[in-house]
N, C-alpha and C. Protein backbone atom coordinates (compact mmCIF):
# COMPACT_ATOMS: atom_id res chain seq x y z
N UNK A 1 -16.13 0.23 14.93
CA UNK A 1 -17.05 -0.82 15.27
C UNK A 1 -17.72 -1.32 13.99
N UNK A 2 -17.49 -2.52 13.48
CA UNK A 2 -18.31 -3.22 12.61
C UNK A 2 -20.09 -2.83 12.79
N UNK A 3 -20.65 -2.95 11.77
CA UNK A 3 -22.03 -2.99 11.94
C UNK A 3 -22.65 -4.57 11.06
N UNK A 4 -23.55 -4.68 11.34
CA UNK A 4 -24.48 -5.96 10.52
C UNK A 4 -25.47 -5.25 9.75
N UNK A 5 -25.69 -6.30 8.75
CA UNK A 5 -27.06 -5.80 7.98
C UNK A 5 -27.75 -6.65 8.03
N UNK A 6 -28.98 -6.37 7.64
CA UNK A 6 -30.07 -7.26 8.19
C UNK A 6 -30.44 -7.53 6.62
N UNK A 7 -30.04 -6.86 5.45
CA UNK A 7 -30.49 -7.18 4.21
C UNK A 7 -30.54 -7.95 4.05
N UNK A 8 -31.69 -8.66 2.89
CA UNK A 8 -31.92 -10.13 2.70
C UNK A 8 -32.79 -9.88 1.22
N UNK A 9 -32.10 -10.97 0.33
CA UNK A 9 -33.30 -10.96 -0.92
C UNK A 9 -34.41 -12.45 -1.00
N UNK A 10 -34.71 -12.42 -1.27
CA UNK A 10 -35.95 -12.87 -1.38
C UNK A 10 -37.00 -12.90 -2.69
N UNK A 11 -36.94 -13.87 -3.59
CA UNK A 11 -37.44 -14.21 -5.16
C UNK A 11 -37.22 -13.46 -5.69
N UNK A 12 -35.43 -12.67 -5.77
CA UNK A 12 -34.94 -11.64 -6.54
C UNK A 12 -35.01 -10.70 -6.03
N UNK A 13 -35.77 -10.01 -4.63
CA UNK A 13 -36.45 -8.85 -4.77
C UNK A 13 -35.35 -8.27 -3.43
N UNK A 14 -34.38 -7.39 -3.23
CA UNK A 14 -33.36 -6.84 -2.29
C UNK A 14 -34.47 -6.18 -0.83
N UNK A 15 -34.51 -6.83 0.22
CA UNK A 15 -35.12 -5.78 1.12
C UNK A 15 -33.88 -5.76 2.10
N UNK A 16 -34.44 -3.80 2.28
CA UNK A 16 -33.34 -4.06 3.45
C UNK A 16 -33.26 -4.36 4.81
N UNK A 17 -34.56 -5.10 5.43
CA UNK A 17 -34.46 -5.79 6.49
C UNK A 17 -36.05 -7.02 6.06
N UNK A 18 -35.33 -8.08 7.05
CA UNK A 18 -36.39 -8.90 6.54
C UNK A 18 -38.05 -8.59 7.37
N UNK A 19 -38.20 -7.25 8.03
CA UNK A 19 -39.44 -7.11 8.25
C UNK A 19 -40.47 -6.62 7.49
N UNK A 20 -41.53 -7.14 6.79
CA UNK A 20 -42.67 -6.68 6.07
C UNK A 20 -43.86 -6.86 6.56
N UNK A 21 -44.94 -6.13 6.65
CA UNK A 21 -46.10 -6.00 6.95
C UNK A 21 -46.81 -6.75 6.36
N UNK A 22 -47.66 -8.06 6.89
CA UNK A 22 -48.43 -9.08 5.94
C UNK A 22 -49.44 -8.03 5.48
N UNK A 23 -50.17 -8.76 4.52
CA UNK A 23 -51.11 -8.20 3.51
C UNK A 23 -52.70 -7.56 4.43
N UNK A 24 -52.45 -6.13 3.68
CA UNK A 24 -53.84 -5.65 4.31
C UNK A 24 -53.19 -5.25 5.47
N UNK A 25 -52.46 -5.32 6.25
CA UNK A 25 -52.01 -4.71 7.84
C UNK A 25 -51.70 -2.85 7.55
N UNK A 26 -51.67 -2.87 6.10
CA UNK A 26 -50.98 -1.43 6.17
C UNK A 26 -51.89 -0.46 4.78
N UNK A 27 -53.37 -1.56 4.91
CA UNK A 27 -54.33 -0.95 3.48
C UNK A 27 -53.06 -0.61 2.88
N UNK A 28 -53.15 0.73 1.88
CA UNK A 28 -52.40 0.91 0.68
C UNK A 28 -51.16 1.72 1.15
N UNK A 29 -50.66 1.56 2.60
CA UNK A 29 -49.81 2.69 3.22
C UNK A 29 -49.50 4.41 3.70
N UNK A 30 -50.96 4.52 2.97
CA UNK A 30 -50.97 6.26 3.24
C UNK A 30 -51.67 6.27 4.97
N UNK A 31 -52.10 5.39 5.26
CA UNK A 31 -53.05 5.63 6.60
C UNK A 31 -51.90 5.44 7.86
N UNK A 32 -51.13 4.46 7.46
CA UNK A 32 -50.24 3.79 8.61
C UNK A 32 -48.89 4.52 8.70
N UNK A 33 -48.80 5.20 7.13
CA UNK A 33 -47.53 6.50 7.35
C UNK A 33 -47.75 7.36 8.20
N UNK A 34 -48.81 7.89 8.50
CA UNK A 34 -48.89 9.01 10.04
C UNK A 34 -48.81 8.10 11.22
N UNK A 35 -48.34 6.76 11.64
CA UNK A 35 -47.43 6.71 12.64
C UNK A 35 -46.97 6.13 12.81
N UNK A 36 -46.37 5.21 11.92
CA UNK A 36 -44.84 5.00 11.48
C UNK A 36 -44.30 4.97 10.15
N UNK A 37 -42.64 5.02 10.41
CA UNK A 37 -42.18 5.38 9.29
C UNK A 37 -41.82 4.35 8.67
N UNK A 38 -42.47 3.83 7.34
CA UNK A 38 -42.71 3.13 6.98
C UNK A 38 -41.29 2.78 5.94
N UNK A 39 -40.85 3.81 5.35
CA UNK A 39 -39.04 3.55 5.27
C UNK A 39 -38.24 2.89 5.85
N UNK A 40 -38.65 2.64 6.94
CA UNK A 40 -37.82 1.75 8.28
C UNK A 40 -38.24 0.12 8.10
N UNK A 41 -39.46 0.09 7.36
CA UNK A 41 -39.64 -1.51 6.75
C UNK A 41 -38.63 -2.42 5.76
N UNK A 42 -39.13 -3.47 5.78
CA UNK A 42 -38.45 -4.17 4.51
C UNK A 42 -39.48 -4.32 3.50
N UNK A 43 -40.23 -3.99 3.83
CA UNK A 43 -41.19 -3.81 2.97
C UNK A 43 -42.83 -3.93 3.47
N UNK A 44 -43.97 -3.39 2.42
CA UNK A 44 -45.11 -3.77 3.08
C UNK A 44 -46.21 -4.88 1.81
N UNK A 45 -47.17 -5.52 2.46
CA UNK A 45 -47.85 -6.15 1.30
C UNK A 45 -49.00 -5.18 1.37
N UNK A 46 -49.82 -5.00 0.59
CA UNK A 46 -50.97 -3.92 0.43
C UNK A 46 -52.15 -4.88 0.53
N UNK A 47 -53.20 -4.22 1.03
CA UNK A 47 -55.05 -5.11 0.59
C UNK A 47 -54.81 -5.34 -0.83
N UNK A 48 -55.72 -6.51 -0.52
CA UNK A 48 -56.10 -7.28 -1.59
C UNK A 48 -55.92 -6.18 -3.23
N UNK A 49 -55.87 -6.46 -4.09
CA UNK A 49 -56.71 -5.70 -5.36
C UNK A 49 -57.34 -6.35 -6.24
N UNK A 50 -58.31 -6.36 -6.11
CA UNK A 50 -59.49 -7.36 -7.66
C UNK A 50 -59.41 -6.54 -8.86
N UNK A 51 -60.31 -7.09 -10.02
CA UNK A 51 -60.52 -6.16 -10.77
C UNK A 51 -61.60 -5.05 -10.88
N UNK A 52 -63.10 -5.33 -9.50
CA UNK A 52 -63.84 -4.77 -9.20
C UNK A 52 -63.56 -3.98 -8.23
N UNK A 53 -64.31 -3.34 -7.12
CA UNK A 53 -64.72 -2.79 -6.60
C UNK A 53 -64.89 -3.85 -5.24
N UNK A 54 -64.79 -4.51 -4.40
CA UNK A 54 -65.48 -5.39 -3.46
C UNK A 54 -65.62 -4.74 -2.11
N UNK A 55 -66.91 -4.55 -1.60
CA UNK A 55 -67.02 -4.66 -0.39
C UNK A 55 -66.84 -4.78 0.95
N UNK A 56 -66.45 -6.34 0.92
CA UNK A 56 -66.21 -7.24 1.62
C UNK A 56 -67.17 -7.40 2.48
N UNK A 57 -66.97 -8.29 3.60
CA UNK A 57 -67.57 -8.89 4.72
C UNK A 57 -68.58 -7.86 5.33
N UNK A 58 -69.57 -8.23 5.79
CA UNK A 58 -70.79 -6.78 7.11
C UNK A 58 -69.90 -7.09 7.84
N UNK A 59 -70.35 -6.32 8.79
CA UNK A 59 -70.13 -6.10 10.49
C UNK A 59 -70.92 -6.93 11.40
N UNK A 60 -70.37 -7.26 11.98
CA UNK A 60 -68.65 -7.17 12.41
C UNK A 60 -67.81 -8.18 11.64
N UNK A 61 -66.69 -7.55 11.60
CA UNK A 61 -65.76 -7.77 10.79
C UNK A 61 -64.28 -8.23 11.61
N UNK A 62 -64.31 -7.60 13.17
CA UNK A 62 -63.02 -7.86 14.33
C UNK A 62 -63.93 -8.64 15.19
N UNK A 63 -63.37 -9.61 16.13
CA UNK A 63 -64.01 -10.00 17.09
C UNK A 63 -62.79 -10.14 18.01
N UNK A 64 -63.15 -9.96 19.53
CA UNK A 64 -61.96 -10.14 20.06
C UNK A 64 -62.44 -11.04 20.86
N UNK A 65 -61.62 -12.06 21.69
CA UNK A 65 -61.61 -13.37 22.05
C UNK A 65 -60.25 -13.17 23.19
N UNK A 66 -60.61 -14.22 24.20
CA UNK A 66 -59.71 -14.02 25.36
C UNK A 66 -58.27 -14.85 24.54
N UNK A 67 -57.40 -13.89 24.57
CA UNK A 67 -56.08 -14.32 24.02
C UNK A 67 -55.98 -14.01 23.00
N UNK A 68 -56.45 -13.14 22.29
CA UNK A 68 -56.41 -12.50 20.85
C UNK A 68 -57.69 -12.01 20.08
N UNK A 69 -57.78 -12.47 18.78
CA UNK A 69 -58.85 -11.78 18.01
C UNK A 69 -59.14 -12.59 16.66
N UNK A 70 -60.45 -11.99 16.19
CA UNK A 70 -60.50 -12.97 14.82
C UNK A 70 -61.03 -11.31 13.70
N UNK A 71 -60.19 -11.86 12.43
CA UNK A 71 -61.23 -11.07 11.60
C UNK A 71 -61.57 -11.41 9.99
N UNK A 72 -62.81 -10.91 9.79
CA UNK A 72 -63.07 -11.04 8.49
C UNK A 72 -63.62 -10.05 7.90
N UNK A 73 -62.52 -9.82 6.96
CA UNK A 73 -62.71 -8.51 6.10
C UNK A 73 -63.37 -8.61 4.78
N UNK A 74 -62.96 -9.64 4.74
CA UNK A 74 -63.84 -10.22 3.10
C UNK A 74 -62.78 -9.62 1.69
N UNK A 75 -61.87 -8.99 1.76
CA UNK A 75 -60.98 -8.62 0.81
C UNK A 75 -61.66 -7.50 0.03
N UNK A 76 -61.88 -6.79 0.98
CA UNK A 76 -62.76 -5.56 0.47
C UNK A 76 -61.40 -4.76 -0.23
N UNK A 77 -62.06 -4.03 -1.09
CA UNK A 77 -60.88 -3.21 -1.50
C UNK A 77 -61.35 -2.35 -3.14
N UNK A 78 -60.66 -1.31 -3.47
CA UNK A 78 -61.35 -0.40 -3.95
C UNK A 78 -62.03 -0.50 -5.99
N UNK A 79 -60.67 -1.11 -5.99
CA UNK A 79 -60.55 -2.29 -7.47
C UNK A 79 -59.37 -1.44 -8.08
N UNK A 80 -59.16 -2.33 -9.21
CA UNK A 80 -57.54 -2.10 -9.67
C UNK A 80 -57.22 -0.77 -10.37
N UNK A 81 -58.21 -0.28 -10.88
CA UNK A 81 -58.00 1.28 -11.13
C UNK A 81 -58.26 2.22 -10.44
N UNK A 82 -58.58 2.24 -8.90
CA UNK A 82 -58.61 3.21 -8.11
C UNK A 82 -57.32 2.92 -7.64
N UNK A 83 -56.92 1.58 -7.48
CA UNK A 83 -55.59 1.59 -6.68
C UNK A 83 -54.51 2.13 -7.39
N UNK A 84 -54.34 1.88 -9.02
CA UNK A 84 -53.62 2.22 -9.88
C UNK A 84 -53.70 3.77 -9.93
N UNK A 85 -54.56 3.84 -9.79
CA UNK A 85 -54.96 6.16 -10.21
C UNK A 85 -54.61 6.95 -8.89
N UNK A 86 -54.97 6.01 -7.22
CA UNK A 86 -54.80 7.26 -6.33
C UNK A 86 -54.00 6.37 -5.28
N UNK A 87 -53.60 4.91 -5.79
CA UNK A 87 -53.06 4.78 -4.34
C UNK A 87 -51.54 4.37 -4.49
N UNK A 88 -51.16 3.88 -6.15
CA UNK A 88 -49.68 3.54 -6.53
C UNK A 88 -49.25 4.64 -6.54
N UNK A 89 -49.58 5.97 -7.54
CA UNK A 89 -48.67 7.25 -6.84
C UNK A 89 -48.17 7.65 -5.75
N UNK A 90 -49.57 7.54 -5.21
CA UNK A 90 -48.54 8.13 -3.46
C UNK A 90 -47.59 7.06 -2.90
N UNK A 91 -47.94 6.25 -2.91
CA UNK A 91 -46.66 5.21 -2.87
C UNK A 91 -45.50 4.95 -3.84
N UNK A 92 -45.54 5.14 -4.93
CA UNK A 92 -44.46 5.73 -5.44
C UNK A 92 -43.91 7.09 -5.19
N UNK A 93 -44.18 7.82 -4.71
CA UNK A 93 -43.39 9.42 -4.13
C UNK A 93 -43.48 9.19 -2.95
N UNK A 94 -43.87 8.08 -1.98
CA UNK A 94 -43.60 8.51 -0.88
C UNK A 94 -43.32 7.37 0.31
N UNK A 95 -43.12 6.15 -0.82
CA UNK A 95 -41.43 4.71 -0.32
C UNK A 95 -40.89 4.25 -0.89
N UNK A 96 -39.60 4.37 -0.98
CA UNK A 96 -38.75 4.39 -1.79
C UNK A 96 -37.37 3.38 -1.06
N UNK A 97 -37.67 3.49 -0.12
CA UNK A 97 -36.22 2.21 0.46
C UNK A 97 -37.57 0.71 0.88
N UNK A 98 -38.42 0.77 1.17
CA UNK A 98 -39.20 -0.44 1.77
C UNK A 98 -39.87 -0.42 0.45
N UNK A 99 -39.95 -1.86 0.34
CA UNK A 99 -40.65 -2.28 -0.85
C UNK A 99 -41.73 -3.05 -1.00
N UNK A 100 -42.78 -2.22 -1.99
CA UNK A 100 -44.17 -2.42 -1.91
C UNK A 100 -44.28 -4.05 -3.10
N UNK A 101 -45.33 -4.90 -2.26
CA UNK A 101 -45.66 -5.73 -2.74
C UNK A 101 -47.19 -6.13 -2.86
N UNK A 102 -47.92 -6.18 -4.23
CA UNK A 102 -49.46 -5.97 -3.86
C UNK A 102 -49.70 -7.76 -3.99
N UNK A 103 -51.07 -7.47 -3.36
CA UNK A 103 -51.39 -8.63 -3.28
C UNK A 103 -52.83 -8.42 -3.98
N UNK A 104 -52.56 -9.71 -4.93
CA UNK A 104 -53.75 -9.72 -6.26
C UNK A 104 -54.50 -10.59 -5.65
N UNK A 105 -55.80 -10.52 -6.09
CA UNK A 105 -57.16 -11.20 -6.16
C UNK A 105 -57.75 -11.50 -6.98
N UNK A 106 -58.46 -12.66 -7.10
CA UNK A 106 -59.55 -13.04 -8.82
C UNK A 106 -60.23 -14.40 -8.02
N UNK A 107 -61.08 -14.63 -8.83
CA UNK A 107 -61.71 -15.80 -8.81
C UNK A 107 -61.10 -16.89 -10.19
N UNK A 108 -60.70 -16.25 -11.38
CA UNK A 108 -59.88 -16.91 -12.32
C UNK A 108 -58.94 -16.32 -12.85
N UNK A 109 -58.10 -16.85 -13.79
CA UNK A 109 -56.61 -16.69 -14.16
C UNK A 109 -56.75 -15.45 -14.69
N UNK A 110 -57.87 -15.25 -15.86
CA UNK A 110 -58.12 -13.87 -16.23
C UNK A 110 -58.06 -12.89 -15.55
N UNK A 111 -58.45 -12.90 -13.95
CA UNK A 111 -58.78 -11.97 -13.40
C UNK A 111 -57.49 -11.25 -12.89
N UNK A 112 -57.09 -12.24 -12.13
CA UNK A 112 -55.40 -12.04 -11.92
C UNK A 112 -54.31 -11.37 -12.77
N UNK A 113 -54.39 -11.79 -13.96
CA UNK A 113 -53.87 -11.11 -15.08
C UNK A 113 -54.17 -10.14 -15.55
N UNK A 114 -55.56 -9.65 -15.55
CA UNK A 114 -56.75 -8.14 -15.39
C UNK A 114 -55.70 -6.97 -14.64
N UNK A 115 -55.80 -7.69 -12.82
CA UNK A 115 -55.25 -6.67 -12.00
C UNK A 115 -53.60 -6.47 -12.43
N UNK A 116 -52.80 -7.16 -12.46
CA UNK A 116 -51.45 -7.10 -12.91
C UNK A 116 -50.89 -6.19 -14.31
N UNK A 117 -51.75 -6.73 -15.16
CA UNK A 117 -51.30 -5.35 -16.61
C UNK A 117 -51.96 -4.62 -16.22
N UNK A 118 -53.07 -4.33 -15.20
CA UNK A 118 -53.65 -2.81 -15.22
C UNK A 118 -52.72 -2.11 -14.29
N UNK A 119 -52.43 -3.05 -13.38
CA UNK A 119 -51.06 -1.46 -12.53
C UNK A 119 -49.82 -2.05 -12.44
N UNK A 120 -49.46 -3.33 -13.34
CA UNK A 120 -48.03 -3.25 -13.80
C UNK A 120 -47.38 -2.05 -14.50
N UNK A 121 -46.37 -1.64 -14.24
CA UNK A 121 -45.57 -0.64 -14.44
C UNK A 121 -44.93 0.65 -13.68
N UNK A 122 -46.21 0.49 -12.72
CA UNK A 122 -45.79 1.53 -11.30
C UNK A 122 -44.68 1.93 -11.11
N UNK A 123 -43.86 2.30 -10.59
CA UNK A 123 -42.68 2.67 -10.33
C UNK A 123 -42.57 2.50 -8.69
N UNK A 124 -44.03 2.29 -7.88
CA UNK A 124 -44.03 1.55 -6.40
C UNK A 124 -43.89 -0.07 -6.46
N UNK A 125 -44.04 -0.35 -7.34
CA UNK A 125 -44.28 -2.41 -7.04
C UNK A 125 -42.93 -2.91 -7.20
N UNK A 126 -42.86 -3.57 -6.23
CA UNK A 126 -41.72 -4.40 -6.08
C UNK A 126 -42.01 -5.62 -6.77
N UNK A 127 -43.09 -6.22 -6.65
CA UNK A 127 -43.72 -7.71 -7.10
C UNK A 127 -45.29 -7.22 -6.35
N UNK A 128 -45.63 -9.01 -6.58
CA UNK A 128 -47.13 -9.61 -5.88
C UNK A 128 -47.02 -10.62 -5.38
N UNK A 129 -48.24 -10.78 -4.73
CA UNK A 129 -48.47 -11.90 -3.63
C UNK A 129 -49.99 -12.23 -4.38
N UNK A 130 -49.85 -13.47 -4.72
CA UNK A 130 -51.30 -13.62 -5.03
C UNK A 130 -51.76 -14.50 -4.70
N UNK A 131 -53.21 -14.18 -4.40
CA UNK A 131 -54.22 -14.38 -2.94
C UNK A 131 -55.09 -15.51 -3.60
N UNK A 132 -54.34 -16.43 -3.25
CA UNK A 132 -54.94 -17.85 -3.68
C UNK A 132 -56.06 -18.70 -3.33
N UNK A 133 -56.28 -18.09 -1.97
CA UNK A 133 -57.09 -18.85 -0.92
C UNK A 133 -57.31 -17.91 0.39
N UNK A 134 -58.92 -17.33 0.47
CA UNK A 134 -59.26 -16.70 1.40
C UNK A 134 -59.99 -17.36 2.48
N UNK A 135 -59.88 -17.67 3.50
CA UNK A 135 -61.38 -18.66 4.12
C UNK A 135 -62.18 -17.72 4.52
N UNK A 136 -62.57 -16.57 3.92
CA UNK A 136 -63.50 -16.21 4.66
C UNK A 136 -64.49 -15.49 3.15
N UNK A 137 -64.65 -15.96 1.93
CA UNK A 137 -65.55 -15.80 0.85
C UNK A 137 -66.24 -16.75 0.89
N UNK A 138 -67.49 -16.83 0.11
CA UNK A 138 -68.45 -17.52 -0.29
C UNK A 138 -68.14 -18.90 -0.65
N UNK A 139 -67.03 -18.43 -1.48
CA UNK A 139 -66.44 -19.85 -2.23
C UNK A 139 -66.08 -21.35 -1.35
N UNK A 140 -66.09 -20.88 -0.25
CA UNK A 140 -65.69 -21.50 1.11
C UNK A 140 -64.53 -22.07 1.46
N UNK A 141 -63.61 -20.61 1.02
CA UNK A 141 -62.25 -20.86 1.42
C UNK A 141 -61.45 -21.14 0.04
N UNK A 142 -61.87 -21.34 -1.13
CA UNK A 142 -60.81 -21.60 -2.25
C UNK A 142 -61.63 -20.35 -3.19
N UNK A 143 -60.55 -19.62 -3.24
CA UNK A 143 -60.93 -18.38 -4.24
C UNK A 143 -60.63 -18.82 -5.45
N UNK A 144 -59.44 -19.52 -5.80
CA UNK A 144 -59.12 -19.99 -7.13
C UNK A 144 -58.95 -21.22 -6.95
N UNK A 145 -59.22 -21.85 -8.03
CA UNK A 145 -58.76 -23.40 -8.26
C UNK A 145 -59.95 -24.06 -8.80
C-alpha cells in the first residue's frame, strides 16, 4: 500500500506536516508536552520574546463570549535571556522532528535584532516570526513602524 506525506517546506524551512501551533498556543513547549506529543507537529511558534522582561496585560486577560472567546495577553513573556538560558535547551533536547519557530518582539529594529543574536544559534530554532503588530499594546495596535 502506497502511503502520502504530508511534508511541506515553507521559506526553506522542511516540516513534516503542515500543522503548527500559532504563536503563544504552546508558551515555550515544556507545559503543552505533558499532553501532547508535540513530535507529532509540524512545528510550533513560541510566546512572544522581547529583549525585556514584559508582563503583559492585568486580568482578565480570557473572556468568553457566546460562540467563542477573546484574549489579551499583552505579549507577556520572560525576555530573551531567560528564554535563551532555560527555555531553548529544553527544547533543543526535547523536539527534534517538529520545528521550533520563535516569535520576536520590539518596539524598534534594534530591538528585534537584540532578541535574534541573543538566542541565535540554538540548536532548537528553526527560524522567526516577527511580531509586527499586536492590537492589544499601548501603541494601539502598531508595535513597530
Amino acid at each position: 500500500m502506497a502511503t502520502s506525506s504530508l511534508a511541506v517546506n515553507a521559506a526553506g524551512i522542511d516540516f513534516q506536516n503542515p500543522v503548527l501551533l500559532a504563536a503563544g498556543t504552546a508558551a515555550y513547549g515544556r507545559e503543552l508536552a505533558r499532553v501532547i506529543d508535540i513530535e507529532k507537529l509540524g512545528g510550533l511558534i513560541t510566546k512572544a520574546v522581547s529583549v525585556e522582561r514584559r508582563h503583559g496585560a492585568r486580568a482578565p486577560r480570557v473572556a468568553e463570549f457566546e460562540g467563542g472567546m477573546i484574549n489579551a495577553v499583552g505579549l507577556a513573556n520572560p525576555g530573551m535571556e531567560e528564554v535563551r538560558d532555560e527555555h531553548l535547551p529544553w527544547l533543543a533536547a526535547n523536539v527534534r522532528r517538529a520545528k521550533v519557530l520563535v516569535n520576536v518582539v520590539g518596539n524598534q529594529i534594534e530591538e528585534f535584532a537584540a532578541v535574534v543574536s541573543t538566542i541565535d544559534g540554538s540548536p532548537a530554532i528553526s527560524g522567526y516570526e516577527l511580531n509586527v503588530s499586536c492590537p492589544n499594546v499601548k501603541a494601539g495596535g502598531i508595535e513597530f513602524g
